[in-house]
Structures are given as structure tokens and as C-alpha cells.
PDB file of N, CA and C in Angstrom:
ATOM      1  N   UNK A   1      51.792  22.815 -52.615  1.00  0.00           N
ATOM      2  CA  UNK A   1      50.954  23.967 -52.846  1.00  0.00           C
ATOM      3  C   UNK A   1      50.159  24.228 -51.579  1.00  0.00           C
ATOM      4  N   UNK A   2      50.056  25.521 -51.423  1.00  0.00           N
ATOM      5  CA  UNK A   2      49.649  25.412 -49.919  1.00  0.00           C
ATOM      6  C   UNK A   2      48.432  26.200 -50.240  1.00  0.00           C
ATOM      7  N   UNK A   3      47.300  25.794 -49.656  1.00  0.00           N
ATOM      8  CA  UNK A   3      45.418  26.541 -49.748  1.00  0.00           C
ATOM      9  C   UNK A   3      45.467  28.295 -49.760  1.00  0.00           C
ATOM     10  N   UNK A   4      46.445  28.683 -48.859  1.00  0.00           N
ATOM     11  CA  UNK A   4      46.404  29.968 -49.070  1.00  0.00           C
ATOM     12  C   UNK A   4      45.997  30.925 -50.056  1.00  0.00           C
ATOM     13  N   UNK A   5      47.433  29.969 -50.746  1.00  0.00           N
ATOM     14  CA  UNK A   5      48.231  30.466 -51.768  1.00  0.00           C
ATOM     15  C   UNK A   5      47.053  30.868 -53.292  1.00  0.00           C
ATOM     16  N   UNK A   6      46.988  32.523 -53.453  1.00  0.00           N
ATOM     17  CA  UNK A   6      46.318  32.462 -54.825  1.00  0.00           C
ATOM     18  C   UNK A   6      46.308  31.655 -55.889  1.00  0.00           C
ATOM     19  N   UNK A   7      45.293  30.936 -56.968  1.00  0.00           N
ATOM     20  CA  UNK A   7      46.150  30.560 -58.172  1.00  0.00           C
ATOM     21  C   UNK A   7      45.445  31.326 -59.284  1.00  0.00           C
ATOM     22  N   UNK A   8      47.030  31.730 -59.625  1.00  0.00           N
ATOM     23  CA  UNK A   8      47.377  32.606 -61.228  1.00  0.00           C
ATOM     24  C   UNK A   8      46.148  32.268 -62.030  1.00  0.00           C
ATOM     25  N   UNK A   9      45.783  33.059 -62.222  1.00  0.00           N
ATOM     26  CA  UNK A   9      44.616  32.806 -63.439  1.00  0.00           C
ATOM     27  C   UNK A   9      45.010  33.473 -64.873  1.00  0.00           C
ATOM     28  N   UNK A  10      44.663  32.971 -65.980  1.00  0.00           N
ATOM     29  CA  UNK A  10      44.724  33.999 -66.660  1.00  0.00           C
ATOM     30  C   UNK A  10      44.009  34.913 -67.122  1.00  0.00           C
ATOM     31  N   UNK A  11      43.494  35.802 -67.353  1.00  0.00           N
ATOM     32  CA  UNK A  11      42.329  36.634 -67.345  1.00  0.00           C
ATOM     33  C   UNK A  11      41.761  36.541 -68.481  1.00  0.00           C
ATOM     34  N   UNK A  12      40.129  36.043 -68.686  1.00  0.00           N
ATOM     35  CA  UNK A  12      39.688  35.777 -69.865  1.00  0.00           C
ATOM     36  C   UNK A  12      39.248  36.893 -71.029  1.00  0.00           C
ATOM     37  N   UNK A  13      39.384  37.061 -71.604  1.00  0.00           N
ATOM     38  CA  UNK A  13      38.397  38.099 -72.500  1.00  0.00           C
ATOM     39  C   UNK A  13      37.198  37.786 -72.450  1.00  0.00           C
ATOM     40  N   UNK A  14      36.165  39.130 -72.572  1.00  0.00           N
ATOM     41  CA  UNK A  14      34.880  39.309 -72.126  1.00  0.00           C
ATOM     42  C   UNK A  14      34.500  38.777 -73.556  1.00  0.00           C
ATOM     43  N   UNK A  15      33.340  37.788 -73.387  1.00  0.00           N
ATOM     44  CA  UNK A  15      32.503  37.335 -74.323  1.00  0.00           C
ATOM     45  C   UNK A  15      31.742  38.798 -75.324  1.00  0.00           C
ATOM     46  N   UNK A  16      31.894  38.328 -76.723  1.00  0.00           N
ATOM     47  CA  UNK A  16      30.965  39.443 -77.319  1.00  0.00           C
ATOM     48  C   UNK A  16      29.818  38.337 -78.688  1.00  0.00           C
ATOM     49  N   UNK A  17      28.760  39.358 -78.739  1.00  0.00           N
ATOM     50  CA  UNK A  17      27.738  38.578 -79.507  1.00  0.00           C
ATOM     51  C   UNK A  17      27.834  38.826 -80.534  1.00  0.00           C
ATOM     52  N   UNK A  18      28.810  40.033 -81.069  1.00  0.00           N
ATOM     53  CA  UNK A  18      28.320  40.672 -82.671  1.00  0.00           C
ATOM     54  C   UNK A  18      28.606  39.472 -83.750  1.00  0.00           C
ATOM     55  N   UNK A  19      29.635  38.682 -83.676  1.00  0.00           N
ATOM     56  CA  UNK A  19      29.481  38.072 -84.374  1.00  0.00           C
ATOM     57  C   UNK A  19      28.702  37.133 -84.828  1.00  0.00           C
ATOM     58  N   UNK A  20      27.706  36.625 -84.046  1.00  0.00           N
ATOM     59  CA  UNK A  20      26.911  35.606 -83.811  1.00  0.00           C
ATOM     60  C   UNK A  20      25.520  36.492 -84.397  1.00  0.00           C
ATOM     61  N   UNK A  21      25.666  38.070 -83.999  1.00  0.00           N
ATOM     62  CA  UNK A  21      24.198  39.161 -84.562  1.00  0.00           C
ATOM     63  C   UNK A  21      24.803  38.961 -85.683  1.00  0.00           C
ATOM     64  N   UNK A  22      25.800  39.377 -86.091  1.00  0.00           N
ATOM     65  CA  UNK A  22      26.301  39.534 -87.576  1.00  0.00           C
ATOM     66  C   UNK A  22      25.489  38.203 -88.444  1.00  0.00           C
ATOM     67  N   UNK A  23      25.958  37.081 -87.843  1.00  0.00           N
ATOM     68  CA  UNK A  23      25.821  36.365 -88.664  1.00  0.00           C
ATOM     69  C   UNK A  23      24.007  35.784 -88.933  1.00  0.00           C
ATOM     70  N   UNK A  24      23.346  35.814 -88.095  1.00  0.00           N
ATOM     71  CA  UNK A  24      21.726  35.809 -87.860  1.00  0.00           C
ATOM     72  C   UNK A  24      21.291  37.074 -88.602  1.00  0.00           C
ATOM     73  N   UNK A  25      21.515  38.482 -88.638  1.00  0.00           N
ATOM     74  CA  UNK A  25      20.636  39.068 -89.307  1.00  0.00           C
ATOM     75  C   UNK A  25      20.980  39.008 -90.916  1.00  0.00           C
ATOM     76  N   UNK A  26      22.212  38.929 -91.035  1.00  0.00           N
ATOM     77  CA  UNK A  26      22.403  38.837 -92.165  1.00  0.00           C
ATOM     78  C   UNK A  26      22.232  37.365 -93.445  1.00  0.00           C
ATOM     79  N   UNK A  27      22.048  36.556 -92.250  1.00  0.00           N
ATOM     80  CA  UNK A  27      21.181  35.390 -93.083  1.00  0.00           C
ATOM     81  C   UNK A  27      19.670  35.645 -93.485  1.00  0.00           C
ATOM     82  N   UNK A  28      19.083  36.616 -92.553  1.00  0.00           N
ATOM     83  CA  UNK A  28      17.985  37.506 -92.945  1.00  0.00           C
ATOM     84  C   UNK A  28      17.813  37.827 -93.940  1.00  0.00           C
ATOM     85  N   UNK A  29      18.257  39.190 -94.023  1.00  0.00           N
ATOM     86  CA  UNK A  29      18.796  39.771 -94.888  1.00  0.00           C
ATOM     87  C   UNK A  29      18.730  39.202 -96.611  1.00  0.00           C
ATOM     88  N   UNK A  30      19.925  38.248 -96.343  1.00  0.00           N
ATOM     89  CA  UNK A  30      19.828  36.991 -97.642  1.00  0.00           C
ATOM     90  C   UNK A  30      18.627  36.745 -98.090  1.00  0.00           C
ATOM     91  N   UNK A  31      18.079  36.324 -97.140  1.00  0.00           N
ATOM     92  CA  UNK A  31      16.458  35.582 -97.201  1.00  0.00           C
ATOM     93  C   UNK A  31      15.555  36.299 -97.734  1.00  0.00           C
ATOM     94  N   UNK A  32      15.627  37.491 -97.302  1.00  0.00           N
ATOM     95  CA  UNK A  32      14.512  38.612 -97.835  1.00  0.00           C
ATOM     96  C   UNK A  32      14.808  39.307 -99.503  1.00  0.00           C
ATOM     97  N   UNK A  33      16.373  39.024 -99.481  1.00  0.00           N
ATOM     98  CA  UNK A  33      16.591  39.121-100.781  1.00  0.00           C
ATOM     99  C   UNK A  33      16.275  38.488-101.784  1.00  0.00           C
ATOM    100  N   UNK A  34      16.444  37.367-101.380  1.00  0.00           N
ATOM    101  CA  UNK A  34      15.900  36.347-102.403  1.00  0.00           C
ATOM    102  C   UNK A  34      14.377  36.140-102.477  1.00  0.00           C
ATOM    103  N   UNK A  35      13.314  36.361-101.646  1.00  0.00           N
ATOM    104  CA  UNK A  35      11.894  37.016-102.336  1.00  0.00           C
ATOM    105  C   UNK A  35      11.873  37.748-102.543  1.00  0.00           C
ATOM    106  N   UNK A  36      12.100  38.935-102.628  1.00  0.00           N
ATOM    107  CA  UNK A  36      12.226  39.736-103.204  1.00  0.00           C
ATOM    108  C   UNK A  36      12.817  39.718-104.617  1.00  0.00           C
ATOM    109  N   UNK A  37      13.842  39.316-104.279  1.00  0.00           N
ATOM    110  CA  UNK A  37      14.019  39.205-106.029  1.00  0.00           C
ATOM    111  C   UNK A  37      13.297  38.157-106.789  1.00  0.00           C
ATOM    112  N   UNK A  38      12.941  37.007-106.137  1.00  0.00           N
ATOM    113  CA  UNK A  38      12.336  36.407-107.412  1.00  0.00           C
ATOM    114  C   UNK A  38      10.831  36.844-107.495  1.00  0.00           C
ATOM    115  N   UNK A  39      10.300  37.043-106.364  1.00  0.00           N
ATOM    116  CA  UNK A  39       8.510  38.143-106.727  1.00  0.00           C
ATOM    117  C   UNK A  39       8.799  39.392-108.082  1.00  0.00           C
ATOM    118  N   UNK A  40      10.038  39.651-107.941  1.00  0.00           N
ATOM    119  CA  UNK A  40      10.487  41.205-108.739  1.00  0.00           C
ATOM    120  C   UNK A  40      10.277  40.263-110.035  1.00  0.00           C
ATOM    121  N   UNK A  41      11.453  39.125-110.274  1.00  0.00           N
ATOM    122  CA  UNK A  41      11.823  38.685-111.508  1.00  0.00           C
ATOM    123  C   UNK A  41      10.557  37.988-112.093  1.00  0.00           C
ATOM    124  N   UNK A  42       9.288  37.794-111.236  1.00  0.00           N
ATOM    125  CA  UNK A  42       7.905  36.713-111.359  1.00  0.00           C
ATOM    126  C   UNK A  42       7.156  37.873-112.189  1.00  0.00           C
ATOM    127  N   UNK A  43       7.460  39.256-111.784  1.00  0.00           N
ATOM    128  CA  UNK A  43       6.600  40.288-112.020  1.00  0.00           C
ATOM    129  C   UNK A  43       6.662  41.005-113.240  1.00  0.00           C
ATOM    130  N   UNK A  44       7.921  41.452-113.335  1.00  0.00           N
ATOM    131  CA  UNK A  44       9.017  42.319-114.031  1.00  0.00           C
ATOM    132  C   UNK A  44       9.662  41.582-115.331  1.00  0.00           C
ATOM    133  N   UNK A  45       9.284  41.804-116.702  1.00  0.00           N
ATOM    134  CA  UNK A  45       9.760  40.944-117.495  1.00  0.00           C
ATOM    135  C   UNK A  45      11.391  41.498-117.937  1.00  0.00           C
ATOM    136  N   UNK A  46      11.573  43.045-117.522  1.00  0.00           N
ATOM    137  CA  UNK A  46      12.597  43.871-117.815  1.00  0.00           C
ATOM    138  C   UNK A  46      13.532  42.924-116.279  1.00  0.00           C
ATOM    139  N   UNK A  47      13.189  43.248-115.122  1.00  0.00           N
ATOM    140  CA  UNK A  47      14.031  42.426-114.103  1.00  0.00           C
ATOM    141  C   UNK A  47      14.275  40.694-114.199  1.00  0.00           C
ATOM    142  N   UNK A  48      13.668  40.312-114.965  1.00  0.00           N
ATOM    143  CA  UNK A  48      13.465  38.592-115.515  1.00  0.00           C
ATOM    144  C   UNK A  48      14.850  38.644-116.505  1.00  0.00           C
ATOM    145  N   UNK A  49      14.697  39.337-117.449  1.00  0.00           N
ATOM    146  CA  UNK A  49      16.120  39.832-118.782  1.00  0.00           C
ATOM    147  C   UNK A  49      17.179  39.902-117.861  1.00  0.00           C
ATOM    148  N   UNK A  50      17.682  40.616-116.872  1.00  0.00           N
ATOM    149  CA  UNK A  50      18.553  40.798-116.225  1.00  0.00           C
ATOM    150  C   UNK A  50      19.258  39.950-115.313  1.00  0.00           C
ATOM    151  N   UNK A  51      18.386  39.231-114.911  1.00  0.00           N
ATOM    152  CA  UNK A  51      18.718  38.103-113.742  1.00  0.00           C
ATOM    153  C   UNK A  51      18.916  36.672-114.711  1.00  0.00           C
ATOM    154  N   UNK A  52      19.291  36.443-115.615  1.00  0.00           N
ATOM    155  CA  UNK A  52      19.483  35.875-116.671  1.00  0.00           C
ATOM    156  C   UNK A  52      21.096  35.459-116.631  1.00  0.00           C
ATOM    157  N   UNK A  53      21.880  34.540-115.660  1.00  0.00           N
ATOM    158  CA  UNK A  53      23.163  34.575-115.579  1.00  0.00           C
ATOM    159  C   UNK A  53      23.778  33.370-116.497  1.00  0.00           C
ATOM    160  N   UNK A  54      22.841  32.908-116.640  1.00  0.00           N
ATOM    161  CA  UNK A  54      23.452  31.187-117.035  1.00  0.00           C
ATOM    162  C   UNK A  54      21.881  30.835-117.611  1.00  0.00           C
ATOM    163  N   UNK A  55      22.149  31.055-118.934  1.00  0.00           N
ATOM    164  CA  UNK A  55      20.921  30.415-119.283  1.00  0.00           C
ATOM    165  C   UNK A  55      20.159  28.954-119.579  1.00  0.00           C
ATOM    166  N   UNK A  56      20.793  27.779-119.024  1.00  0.00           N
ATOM    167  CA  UNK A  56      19.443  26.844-118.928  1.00  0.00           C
ATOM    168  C   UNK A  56      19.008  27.068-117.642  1.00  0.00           C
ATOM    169  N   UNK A  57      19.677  27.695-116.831  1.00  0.00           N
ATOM    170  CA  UNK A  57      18.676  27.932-115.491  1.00  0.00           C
ATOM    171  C   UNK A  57      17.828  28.794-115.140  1.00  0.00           C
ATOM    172  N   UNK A  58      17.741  30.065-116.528  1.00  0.00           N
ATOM    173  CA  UNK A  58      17.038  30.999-116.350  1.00  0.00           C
ATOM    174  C   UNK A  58      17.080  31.770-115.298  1.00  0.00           C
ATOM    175  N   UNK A  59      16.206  32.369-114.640  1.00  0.00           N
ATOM    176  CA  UNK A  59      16.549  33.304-113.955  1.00  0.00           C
ATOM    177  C   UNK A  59      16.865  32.938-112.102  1.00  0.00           C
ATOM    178  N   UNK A  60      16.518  31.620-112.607  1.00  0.00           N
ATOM    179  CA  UNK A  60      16.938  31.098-111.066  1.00  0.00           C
ATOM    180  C   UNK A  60      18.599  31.512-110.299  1.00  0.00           C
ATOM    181  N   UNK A  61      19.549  31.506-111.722  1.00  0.00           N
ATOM    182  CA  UNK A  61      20.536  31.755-111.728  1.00  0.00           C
ATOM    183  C   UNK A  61      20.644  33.146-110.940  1.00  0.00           C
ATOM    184  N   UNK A  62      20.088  34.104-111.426  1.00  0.00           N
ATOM    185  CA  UNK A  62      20.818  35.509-111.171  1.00  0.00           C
ATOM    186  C   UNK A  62      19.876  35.491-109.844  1.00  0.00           C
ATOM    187  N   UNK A  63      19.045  35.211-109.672  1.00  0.00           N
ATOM    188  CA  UNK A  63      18.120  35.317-107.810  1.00  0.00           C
ATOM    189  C   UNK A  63      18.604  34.651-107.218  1.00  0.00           C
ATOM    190  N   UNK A  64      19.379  33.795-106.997  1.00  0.00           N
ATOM    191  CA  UNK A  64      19.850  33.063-105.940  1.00  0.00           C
ATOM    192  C   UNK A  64      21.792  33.520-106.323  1.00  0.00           C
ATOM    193  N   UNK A  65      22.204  33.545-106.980  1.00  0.00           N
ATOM    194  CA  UNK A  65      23.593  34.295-107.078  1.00  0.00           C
ATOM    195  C   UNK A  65      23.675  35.855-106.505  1.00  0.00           C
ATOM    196  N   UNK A  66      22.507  35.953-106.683  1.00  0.00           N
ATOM    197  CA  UNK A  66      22.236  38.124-106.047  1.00  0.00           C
ATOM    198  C   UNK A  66      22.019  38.273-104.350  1.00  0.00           C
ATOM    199  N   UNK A  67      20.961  36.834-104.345  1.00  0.00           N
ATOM    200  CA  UNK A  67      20.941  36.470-103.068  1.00  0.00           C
ATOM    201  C   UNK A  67      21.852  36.546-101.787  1.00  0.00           C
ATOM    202  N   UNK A  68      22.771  35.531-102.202  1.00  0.00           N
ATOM    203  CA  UNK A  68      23.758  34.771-102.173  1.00  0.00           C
ATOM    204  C   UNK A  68      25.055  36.145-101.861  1.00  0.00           C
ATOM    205  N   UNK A  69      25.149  36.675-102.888  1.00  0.00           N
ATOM    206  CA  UNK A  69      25.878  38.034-102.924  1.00  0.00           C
ATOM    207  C   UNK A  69      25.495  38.910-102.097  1.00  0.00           C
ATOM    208  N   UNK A  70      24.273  39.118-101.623  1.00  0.00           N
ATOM    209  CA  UNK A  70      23.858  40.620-100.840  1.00  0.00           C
ATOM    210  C   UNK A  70      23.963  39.736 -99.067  1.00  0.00           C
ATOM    211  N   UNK A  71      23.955  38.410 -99.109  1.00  0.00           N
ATOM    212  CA  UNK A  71      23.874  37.893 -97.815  1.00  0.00           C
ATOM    213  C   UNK A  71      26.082  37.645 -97.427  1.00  0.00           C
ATOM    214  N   UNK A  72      26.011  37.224 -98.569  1.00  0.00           N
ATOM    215  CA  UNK A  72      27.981  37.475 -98.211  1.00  0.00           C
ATOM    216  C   UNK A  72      28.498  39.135 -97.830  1.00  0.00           C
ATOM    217  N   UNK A  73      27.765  39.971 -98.538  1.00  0.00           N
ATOM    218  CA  UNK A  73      28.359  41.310 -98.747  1.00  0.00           C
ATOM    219  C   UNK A  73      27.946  41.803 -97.037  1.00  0.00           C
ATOM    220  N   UNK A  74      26.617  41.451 -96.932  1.00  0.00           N
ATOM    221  CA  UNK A  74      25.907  42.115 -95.335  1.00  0.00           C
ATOM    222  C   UNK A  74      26.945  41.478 -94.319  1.00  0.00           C
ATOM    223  N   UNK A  75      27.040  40.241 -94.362  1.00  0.00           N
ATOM    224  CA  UNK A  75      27.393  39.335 -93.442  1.00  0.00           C
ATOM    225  C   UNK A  75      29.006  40.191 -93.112  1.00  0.00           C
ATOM    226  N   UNK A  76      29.826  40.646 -93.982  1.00  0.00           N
ATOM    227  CA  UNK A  76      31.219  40.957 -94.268  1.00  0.00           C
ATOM    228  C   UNK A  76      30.983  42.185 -93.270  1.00  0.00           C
ATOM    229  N   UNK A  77      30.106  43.143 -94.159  1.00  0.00           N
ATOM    230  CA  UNK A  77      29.919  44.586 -93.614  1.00  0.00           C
ATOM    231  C   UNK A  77      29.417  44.493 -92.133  1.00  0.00           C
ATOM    232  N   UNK A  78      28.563  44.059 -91.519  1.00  0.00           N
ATOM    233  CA  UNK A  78      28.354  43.916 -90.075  1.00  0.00           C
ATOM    234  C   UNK A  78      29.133  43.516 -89.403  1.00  0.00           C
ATOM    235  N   UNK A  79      30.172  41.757 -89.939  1.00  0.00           N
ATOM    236  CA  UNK A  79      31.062  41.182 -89.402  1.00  0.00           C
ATOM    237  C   UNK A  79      31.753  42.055 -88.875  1.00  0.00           C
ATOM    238  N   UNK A  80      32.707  43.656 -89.555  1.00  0.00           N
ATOM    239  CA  UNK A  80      32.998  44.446 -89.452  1.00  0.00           C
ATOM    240  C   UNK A  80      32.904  45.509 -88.410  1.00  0.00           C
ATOM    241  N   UNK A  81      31.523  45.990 -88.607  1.00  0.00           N
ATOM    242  CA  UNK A  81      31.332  46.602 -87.291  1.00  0.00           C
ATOM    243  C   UNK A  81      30.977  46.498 -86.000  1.00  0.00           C
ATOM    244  N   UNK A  82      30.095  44.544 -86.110  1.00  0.00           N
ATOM    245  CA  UNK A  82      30.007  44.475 -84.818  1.00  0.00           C
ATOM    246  C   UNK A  82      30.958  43.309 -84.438  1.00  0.00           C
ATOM    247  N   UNK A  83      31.635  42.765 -84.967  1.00  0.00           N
ATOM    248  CA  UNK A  83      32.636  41.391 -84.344  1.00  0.00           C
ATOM    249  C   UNK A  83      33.648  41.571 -83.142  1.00  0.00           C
ATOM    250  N   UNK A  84      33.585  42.424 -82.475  1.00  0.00           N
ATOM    251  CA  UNK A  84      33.911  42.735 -80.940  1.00  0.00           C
ATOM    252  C   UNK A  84      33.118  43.277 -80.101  1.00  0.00           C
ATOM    253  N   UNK A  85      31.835  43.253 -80.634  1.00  0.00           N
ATOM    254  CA  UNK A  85      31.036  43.988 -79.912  1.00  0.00           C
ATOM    255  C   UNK A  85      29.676  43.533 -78.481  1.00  0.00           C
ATOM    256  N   UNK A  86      30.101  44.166 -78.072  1.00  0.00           N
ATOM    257  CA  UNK A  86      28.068  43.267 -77.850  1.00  0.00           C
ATOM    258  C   UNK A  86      26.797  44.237 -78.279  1.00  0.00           C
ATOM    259  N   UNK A  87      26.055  43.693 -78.763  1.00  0.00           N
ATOM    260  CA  UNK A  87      25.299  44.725 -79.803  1.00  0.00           C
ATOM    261  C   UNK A  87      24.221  43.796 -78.806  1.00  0.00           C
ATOM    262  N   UNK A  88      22.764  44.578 -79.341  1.00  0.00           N
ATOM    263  CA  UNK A  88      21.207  44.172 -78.515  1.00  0.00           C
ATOM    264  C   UNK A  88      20.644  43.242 -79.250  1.00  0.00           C
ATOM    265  N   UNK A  89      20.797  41.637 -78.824  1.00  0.00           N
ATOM    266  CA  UNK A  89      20.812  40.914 -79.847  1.00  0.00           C
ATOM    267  C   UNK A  89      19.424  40.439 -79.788  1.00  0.00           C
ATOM    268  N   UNK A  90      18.346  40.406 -79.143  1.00  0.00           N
ATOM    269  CA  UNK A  90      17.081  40.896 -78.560  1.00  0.00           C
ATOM    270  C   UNK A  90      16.424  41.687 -79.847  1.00  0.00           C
ATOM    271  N   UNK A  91      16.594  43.026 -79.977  1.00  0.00           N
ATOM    272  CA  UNK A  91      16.074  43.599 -81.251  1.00  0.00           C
ATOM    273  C   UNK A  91      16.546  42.677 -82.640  1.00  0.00           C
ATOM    274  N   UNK A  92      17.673  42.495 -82.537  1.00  0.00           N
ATOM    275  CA  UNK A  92      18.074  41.873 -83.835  1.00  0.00           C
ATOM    276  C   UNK A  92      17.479  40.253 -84.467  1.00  0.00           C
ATOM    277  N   UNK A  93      17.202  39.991 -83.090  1.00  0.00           N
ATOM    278  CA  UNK A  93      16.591  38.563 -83.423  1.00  0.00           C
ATOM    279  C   UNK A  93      15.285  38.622 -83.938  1.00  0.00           C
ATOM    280  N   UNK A  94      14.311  40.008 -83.291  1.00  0.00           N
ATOM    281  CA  UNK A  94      13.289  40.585 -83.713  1.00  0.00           C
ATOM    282  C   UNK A  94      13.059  41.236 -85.202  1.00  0.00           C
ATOM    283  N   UNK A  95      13.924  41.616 -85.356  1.00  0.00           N
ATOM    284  CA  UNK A  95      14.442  41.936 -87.040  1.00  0.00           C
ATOM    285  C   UNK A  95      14.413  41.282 -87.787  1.00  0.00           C
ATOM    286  N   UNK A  96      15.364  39.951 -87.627  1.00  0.00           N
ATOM    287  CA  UNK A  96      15.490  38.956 -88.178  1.00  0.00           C
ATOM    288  C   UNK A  96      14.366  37.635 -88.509  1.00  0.00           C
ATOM    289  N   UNK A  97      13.618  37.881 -87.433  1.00  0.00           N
ATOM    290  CA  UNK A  97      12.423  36.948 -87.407  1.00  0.00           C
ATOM    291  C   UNK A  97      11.461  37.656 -88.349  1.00  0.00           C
ATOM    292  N   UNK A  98      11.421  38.862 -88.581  1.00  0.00           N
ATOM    293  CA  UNK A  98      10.081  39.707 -89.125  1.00  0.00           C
ATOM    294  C   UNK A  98      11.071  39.565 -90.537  1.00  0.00           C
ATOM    295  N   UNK A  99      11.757  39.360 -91.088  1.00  0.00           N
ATOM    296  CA  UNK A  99      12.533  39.354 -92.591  1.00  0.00           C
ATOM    297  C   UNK A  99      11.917  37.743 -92.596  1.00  0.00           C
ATOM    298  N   UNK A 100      12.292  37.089 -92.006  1.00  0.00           N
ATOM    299  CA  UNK A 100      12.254  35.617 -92.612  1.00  0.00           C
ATOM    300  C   UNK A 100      10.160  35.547 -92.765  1.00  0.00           C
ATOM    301  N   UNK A 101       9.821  36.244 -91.557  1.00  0.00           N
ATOM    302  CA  UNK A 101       8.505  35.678 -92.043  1.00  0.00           C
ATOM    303  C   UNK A 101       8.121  36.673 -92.927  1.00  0.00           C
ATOM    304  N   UNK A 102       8.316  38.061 -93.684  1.00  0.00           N
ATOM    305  CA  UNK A 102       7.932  38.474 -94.894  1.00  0.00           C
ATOM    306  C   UNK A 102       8.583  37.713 -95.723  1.00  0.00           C
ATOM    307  N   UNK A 103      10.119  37.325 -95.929  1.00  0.00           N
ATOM    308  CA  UNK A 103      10.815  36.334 -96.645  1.00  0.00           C
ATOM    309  C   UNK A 103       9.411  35.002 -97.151  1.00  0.00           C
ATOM    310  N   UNK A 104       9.299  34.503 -96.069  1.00  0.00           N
ATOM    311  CA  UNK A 104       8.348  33.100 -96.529  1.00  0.00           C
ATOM    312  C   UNK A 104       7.006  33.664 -97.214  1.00  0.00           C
ATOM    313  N   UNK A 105       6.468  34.800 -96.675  1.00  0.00           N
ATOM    314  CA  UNK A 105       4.978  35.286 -97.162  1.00  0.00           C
ATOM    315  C   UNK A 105       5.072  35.683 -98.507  1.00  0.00           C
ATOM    316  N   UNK A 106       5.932  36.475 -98.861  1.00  0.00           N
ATOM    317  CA  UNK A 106       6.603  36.802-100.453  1.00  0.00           C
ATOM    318  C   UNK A 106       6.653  35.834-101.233  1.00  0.00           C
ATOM    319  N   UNK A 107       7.450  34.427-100.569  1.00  0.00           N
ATOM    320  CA  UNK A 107       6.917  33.534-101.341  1.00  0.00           C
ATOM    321  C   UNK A 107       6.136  32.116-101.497  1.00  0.00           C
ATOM    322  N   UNK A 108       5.434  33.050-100.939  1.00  0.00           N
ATOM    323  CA  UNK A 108       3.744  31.732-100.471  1.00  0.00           C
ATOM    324  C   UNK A 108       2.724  32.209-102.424  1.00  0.00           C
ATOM    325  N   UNK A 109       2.912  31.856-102.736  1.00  0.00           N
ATOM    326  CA  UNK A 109       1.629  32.239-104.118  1.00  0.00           C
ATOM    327  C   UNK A 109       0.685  32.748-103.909  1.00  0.00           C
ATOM    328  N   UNK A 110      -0.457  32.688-102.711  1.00  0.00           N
ATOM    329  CA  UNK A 110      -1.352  33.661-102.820  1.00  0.00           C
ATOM    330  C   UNK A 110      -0.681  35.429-102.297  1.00  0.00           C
ATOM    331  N   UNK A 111      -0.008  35.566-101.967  1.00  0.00           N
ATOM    332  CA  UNK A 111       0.729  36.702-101.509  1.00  0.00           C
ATOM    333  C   UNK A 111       1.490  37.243-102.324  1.00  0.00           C
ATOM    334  N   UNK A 112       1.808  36.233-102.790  1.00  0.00           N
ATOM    335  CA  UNK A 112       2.829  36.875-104.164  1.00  0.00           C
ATOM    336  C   UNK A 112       1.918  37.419-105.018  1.00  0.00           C
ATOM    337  N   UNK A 113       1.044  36.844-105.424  1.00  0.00           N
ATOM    338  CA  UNK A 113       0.404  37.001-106.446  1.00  0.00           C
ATOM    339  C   UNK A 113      -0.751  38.407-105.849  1.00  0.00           C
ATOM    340  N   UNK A 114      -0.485  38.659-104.977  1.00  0.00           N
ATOM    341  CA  UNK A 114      -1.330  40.054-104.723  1.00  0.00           C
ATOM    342  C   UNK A 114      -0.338  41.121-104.966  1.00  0.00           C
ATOM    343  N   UNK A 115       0.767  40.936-105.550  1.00  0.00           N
ATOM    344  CA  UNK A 115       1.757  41.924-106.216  1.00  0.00           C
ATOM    345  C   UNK A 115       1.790  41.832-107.532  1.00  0.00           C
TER     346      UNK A 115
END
């Protein structure tokens, strides 16, 4: 092999983040769902009846299965539009951080309980 001589590379594909945004906001997302729904179901004796999936677990069942569901469904739908992408993952992390800390404040008891 002689120093000159180029070597063949193969050309890489350009790195993208969406999937990695996809998957961070939409664990969000999840998160915020699930205070939300159980502040709703804490509040709401009509949303308490409903979230009722399996009853010795009461309504723990349907808030964390709805949860669970709206964080698979987001995760799918973004996966979608941004999984080749590079999206501004900067705002999104910013997004994502402000869901998880209303997420935790929703369900801290004195906060909740001011709803």
C-alpha cells in the first residue's frame, strides 16, 4: 500500500437527534399525563368511575394504563415525524423539563390539593 494512495472510505450517514427528542419529550408527556390524571381522578368522582379498569386496584389501574397509553401513542407519533430528523433538541429538553417539574408539583399534596 503505498501513502499516496487514497483510502476508500465509506461514507457515513449524517447523525440525526429526532429519535432520541422523540423519545425524551414524550416520556414527558407520559409524566404529565399521569398527574394529571390522577389530580383529575383525586378530584372528580365522575373521572374516579371511569378510570376504574381492574377493580382491586381501583383507579390506579386506569391512571397509569392511560398514562402508559398516551406516552406509547406520543412516543409512536413523533417517532414518526422526527426519526430522521434533526429537530432543536435545546427547546425540547426545555419542554420536557417544564412537564416533569409541573408533572412532580401536581403531585406534591400541598399543590394538589390547591385544585
Amino acid at each position: 500500500m503505498n501513502a499516496s494512495d487514497p483510502v476508500a472510505s465509506p461514507k457515513l450517514p449524517a447523525l440525526t437527534n429526532g429519535s432520541g427528542a422523540a423519545a425524551i419529550l414524550s416520556a414527558a408527556i407520559g409524566s404529565f399525563a399521569l398527574a394529571v390524571l390522577a389530580l383529575a381522578a383525586d378530584k372528580s368522582a365522575h373521572i374516579s368511575s371511569i378510570l376504574v379498569f381492574y377493580k382491586p386496584t381501583g383507579i390506579l389501574s386506569g391512571v397509569t394504563t392511560t398514562a402508559i397509553l398516551t406516552w406509547l401513542l406520543t412516543w409512536g407519533i413523533l417517532e414518526v415525524r422526527w426519526g430522521r430528523k434533526t429537530v432543536a433538541l435545546g427547546r425540547i429538553n426545555i419542554v420536557a423539563f417544564a412537564l416533569l417539574g409541573l408533572s412532580f408539583l401536581l403531585t406534591f399534596p400541598p399543590v394538589g390539593d390547591l385544585f
